[in-house]
Protein backbone atom coordinates (compact mmCIF):
# COMPACT_ATOMS: atom_id res chain seq x y z
CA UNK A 1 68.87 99.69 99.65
CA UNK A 2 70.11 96.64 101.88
CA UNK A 3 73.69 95.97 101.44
CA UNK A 4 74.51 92.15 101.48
CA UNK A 5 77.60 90.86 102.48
CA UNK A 6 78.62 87.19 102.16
CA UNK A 7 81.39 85.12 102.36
CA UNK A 8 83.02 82.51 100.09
CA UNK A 9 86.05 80.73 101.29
CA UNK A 10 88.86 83.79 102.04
CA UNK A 11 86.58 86.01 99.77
CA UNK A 12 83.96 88.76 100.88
CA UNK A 13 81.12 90.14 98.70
CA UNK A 14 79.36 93.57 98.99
CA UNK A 15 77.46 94.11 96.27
CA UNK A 16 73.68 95.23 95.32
CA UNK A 17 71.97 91.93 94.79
CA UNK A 18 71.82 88.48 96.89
CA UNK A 19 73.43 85.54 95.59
CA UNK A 20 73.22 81.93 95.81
CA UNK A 21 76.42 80.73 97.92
CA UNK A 22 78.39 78.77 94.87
CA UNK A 23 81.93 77.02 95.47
CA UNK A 24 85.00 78.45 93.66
CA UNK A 25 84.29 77.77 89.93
CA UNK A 26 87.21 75.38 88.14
CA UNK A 27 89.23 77.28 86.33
CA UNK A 28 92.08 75.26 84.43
CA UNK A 29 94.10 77.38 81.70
CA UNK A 30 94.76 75.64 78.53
CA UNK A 31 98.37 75.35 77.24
CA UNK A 32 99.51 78.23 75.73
CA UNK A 33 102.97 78.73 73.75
CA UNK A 34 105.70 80.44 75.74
CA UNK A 35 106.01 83.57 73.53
CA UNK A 36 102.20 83.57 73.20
CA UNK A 37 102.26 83.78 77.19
CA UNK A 38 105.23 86.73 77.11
CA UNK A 39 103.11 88.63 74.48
CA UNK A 40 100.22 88.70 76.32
CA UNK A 41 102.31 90.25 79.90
CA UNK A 42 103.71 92.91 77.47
CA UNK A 43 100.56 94.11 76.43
CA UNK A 44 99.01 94.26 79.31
CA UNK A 45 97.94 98.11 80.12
CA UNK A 46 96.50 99.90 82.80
CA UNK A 47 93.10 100.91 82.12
CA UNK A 48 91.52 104.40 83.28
CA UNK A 49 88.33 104.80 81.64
CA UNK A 50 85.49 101.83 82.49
CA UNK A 51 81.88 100.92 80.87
CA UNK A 52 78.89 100.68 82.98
CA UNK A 53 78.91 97.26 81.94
CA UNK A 54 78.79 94.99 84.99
CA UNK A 55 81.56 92.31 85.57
CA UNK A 56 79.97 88.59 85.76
CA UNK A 57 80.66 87.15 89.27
CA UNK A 58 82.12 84.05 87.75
CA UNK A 59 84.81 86.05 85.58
CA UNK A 60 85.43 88.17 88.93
CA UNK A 61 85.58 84.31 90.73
CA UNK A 62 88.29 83.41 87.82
CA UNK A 63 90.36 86.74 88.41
CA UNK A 64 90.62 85.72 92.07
CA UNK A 65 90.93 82.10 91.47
CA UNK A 66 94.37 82.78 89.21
CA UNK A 67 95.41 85.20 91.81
CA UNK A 68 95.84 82.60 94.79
CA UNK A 69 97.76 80.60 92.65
CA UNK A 70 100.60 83.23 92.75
CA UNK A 71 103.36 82.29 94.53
CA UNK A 72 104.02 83.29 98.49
CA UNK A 73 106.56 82.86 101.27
CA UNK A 74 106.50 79.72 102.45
CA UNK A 75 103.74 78.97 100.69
CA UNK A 76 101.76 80.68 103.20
CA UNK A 77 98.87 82.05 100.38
CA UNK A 78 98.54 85.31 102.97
CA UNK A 79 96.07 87.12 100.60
CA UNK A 80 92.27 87.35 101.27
CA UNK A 81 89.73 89.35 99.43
CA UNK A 82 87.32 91.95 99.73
CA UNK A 83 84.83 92.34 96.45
CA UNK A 84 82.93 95.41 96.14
CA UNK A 85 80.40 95.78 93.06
CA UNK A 86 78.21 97.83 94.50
CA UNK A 87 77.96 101.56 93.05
CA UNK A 88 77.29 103.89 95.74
CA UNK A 89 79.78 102.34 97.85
CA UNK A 90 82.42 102.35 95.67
CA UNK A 91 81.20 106.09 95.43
CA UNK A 92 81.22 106.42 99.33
CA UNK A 93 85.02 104.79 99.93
CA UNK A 94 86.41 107.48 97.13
CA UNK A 95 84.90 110.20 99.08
CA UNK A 96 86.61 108.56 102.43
CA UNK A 97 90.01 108.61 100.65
CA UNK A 98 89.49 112.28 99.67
CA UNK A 99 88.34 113.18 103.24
CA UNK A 100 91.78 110.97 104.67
CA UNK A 101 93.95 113.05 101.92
CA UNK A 102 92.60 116.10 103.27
CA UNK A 103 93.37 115.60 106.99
CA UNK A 104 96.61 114.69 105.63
CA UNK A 105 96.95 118.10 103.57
CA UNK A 106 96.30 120.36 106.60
CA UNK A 107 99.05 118.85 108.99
CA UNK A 108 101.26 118.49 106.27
CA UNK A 109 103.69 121.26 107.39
CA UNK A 110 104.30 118.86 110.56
CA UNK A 111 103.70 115.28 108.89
CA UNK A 112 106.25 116.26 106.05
CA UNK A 113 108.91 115.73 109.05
CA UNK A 114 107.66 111.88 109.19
CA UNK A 115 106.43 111.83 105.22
CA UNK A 116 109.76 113.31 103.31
CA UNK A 117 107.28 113.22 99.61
CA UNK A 118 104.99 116.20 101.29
CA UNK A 119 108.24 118.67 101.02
CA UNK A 120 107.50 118.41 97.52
CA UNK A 121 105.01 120.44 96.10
CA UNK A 122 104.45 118.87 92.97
CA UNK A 123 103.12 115.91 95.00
CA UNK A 124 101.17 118.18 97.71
CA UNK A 125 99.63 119.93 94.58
CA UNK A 126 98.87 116.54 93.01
CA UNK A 127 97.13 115.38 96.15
CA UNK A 128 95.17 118.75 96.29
CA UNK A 129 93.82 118.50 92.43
CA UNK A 130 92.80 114.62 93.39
CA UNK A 131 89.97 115.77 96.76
CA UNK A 132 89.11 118.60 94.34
CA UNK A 133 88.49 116.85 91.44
CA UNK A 134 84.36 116.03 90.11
CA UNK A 135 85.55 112.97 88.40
CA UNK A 136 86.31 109.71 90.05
CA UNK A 137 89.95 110.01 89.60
CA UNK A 138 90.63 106.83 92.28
CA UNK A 139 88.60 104.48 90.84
CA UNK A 140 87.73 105.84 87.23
CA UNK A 141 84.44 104.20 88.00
CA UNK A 142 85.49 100.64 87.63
CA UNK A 143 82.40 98.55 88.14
CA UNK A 144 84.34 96.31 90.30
CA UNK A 145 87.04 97.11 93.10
CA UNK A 146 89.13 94.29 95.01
CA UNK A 147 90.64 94.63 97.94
CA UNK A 148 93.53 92.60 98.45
CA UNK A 149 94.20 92.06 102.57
CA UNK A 150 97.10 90.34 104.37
CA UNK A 151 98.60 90.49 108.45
CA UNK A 152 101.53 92.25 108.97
CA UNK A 153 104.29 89.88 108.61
CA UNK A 154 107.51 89.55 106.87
CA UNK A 155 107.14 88.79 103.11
CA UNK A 156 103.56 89.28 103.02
CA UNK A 157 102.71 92.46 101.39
CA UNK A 158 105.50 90.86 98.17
CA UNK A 159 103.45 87.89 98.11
CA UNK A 160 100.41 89.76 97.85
CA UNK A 161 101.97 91.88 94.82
CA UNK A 162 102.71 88.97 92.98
CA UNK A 163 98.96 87.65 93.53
CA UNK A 164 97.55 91.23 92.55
CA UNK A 165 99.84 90.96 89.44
CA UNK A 166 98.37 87.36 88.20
CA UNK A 167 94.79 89.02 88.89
CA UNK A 168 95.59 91.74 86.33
CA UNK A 169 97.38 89.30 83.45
CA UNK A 170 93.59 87.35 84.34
CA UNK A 171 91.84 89.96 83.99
CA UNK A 172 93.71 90.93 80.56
CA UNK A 173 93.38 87.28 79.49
CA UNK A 174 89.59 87.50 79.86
CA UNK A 175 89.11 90.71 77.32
CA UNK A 176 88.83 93.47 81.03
CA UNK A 177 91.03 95.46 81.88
CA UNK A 178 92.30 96.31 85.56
CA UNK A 179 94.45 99.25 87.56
CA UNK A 180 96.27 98.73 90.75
CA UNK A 181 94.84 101.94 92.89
CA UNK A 182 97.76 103.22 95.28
CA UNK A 183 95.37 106.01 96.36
CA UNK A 184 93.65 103.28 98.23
CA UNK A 185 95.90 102.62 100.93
CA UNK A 186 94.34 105.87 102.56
CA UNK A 187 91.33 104.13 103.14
CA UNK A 188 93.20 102.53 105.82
CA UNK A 189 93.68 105.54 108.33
CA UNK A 190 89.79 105.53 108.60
CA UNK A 191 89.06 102.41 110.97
CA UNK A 192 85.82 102.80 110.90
CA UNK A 193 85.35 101.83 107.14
CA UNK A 194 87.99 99.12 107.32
CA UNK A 195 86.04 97.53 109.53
CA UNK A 196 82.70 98.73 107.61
CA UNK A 197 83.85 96.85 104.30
CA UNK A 198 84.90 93.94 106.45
CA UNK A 199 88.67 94.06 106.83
CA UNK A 200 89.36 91.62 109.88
CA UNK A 201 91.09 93.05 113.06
CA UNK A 202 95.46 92.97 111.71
CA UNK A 203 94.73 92.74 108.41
CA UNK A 204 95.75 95.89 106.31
CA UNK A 205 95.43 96.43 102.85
CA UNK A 206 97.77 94.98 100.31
CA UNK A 207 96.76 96.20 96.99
CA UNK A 208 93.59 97.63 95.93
CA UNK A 209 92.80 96.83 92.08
CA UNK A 210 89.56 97.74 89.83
CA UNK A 211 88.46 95.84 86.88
CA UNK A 212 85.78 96.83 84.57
CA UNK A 213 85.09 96.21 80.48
CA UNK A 214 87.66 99.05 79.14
CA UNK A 215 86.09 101.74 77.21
CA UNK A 216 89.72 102.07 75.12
CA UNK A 217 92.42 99.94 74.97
CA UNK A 218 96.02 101.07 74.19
CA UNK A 219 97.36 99.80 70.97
CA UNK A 220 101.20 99.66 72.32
CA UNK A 221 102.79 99.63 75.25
CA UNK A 222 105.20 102.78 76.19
CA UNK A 223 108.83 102.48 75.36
CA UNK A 224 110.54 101.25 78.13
CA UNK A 225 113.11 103.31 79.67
CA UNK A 226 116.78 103.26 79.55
CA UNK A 227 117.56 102.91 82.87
CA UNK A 228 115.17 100.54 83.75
CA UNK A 229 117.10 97.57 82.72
CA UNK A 230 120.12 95.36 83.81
CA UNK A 231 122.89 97.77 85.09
CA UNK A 232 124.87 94.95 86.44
CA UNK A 233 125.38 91.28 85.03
CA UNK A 234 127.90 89.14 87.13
CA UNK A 235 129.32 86.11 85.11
CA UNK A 236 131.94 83.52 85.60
């Protein structure tokens, strides 16, 4: 099967099907009350387990839309995106990752001199179950897996989290659910495919984030942890 690619403003496509070159679809949010708005951050989950179900590309174009209007240094809106809907590519970048992992796994006993986590073996046994594994345990076959790309420069990579963050409350907002993917960042030790899904030459990748209709949704959030609160508060 042909695999298009096409561009709209700082976004590419790959997907199965050819599309009719649209402009970014309006998307204005109606005025919500302020504890309505906190209620619906602490809900927000990460989601592991995906329908079939196909994500409309004008919901995707809305996820995206709310993301560039995260803030940035400088204002400098460093984020672009890569879109990938289609199925057996999706399917081909999780076996790259495993491949990458791998390669990593059998020079670990000299990499773990640069890479401090590989001395542990809980994490070198976690990596090991992960290329093993039948399942897609990367991108719990999300129908839908964005890329989010930046240049190496100071400040970047924060504004890009903060853009990847809006893209998830979006998401949440819109009844899908989403997962940032830190197994992702393997993809780029394989040039090739970086170029392959169309990452432009000093670009890296930012964030990586699936979306797909949730086949569960947690009820409540996870008690948050003691010591992840204020540990200092300076006053006058």
């Amino acid at each position: 099967m042909r695999k298009n690619i096409y561009f709209t403003s700082q976004i590419i496509f790959l997907d199965n099907n050819s599309y009719k070159e649209k402009p970014y679809c309006d998307f204005s949010c109606e005025s919500i009350m302020s504890d309505d708005f906190i209620s619906q951050i602490k809900k927000r989950r990460s989601i592991r387990r995906y329908e079939k179900t196909p994500v409309e590309k004008q919901t995707i174009q809305k996820i995206i839309e709310v993301g560039r209007y995260a803030p940035s240094a400088t204002n400098r809106q460093p984020w672009r995106f890569i879109v990938i809907t289609k199925k057996t590519m999706i399917d081909d970048i999780v076996n790259v990752i495993k491949n990458e992992i791998r390669k990593i796994l059998k020079k670990r006993f000299f990499l773990k001199y640069f890479f401090p986590s590989l001395k542990n073996e809980k994490t070198v046994q976690f990596l090991a179950s992960t290329i093993v594994s039948e399942k897609d345990v990367l991108f719990f076959d999300a129908p839908v897996l964005i890329f989010v790309i930046t240049k190496k420069r100071k400040f970047n990579d924060e504004s890009c989290a903060c853009c990847a963050q809006n893209m998830m409350l979006a998401a949440d907002a819109l009844g899908l659910g989403s997962c940032w993917i830190g197994f992702a960042h393997f993809l780029g030790l394989n040039k090739q495919w970086m170029k392959k899904i169309g990452v432009p030459k000093g670009y890296h990748i930012a964030a990586a984030l699936v979306f797909g209709h949730p086949k569960k949704r947690p009820f409540h959030a996870p008690p948050r942890k003691p010591t992840a609160d204020v540990i200092n508060w300076i006053k006058e």
